[in-house]
N, C-alpha and C. Protein backbone atom coordinates (compact mmCIF):
# COMPACT_ATOMS: atom_id res chain seq x y z
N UNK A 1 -41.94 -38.41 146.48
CA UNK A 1 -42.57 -39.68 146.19
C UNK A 1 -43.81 -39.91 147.07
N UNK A 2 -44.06 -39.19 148.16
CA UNK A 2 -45.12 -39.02 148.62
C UNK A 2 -46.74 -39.34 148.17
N UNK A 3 -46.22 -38.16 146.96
CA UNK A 3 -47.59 -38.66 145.79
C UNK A 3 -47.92 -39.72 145.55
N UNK A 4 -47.34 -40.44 144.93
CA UNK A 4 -47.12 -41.75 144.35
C UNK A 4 -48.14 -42.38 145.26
N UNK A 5 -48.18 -42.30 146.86
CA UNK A 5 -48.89 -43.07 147.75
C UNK A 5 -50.43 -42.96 147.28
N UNK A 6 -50.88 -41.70 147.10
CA UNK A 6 -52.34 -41.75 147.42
C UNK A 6 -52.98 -41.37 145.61
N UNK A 7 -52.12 -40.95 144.67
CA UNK A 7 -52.69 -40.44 143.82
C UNK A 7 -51.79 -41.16 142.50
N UNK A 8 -52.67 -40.98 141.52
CA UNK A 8 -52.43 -42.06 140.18
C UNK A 8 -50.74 -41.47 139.85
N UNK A 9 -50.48 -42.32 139.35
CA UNK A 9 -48.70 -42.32 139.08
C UNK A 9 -49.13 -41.51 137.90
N UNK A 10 -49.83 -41.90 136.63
CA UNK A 10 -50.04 -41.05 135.52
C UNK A 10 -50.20 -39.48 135.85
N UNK A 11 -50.61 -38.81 136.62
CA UNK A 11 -50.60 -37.80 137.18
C UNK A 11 -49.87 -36.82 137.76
N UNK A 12 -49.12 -37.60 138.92
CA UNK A 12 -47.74 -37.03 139.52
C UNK A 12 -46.92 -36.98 138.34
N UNK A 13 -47.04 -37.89 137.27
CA UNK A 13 -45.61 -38.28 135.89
C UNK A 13 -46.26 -36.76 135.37
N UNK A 14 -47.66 -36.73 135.29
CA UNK A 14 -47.76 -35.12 134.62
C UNK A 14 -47.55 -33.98 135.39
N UNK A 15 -47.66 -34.11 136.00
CA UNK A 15 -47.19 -32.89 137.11
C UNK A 15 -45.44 -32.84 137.05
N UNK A 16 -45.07 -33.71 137.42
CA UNK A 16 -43.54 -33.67 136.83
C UNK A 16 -42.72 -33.43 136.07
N UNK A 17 -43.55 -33.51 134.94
CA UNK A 17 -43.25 -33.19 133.86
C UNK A 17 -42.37 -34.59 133.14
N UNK A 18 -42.59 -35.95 133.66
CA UNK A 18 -42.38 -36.85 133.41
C UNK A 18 -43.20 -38.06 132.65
N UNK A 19 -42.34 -38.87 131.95
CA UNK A 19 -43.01 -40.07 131.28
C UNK A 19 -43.70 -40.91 132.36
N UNK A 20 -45.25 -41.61 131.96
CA UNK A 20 -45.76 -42.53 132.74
C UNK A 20 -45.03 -43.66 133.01
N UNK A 21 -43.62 -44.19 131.46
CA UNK A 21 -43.30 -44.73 132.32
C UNK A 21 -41.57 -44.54 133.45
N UNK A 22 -41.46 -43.35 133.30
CA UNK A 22 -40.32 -43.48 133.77
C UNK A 22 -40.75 -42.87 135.34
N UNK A 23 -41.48 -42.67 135.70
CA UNK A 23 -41.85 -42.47 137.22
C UNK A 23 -41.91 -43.59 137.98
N UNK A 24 -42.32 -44.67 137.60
CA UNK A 24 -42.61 -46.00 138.55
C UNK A 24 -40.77 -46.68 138.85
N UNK A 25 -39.86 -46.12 137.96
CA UNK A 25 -38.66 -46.52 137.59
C UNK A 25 -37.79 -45.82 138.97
N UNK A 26 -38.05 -44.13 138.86
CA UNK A 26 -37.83 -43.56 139.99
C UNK A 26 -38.32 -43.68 140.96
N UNK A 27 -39.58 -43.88 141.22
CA UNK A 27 -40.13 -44.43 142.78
C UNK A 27 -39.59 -45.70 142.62
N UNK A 28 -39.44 -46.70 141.90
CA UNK A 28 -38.81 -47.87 142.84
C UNK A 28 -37.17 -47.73 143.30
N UNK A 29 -36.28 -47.04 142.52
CA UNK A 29 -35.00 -46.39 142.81
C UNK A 29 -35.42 -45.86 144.25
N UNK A 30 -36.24 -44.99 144.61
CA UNK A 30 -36.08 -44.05 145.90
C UNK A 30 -36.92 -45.25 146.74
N UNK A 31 -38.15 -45.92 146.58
CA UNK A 31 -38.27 -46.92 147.71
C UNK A 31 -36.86 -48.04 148.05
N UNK A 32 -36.11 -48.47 147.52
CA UNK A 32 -34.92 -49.12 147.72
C UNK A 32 -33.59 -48.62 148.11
N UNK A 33 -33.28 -47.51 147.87
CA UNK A 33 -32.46 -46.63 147.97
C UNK A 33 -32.48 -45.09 148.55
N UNK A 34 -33.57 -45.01 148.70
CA UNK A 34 -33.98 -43.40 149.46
C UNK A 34 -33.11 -42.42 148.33
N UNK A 35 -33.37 -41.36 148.75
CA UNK A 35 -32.82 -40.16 148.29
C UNK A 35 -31.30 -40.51 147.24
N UNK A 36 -30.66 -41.40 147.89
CA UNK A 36 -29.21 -41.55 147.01
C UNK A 36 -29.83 -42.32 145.58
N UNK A 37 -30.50 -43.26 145.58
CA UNK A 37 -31.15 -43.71 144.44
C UNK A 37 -31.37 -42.92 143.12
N UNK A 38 -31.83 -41.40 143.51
CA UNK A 38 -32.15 -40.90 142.27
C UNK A 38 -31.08 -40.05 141.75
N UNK A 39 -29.67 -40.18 142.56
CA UNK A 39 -28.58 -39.64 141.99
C UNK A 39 -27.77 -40.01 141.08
N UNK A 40 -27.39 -39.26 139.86
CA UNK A 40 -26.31 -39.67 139.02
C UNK A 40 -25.26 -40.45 139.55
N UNK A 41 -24.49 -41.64 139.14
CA UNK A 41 -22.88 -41.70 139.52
C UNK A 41 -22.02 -41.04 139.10
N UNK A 42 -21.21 -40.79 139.57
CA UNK A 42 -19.82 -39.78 139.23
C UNK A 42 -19.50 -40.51 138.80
């Protein structure tokens, strides 16, 4: 999520191989939650 800081979200989402909008969804999961955020629940 690093990216996210300095460079366009549309970008990192392409590099990711992710939707523009489902990246802002996961960076706010991992800013609130760190690392456990972007894990499935069992």
């Amino acid at each position: 999520m690093e990216r996210c800081r300095t460079r366009p979200i549309a970008h990192v989402a392409a590099e990711a191989g992710v939707s523009r909008a489902c990246l802002p969804k996961w960076k706010n999961r991992y800013d609130t939650h760190g690392e456990a955020g972007l894990t499935f629940p069992s």
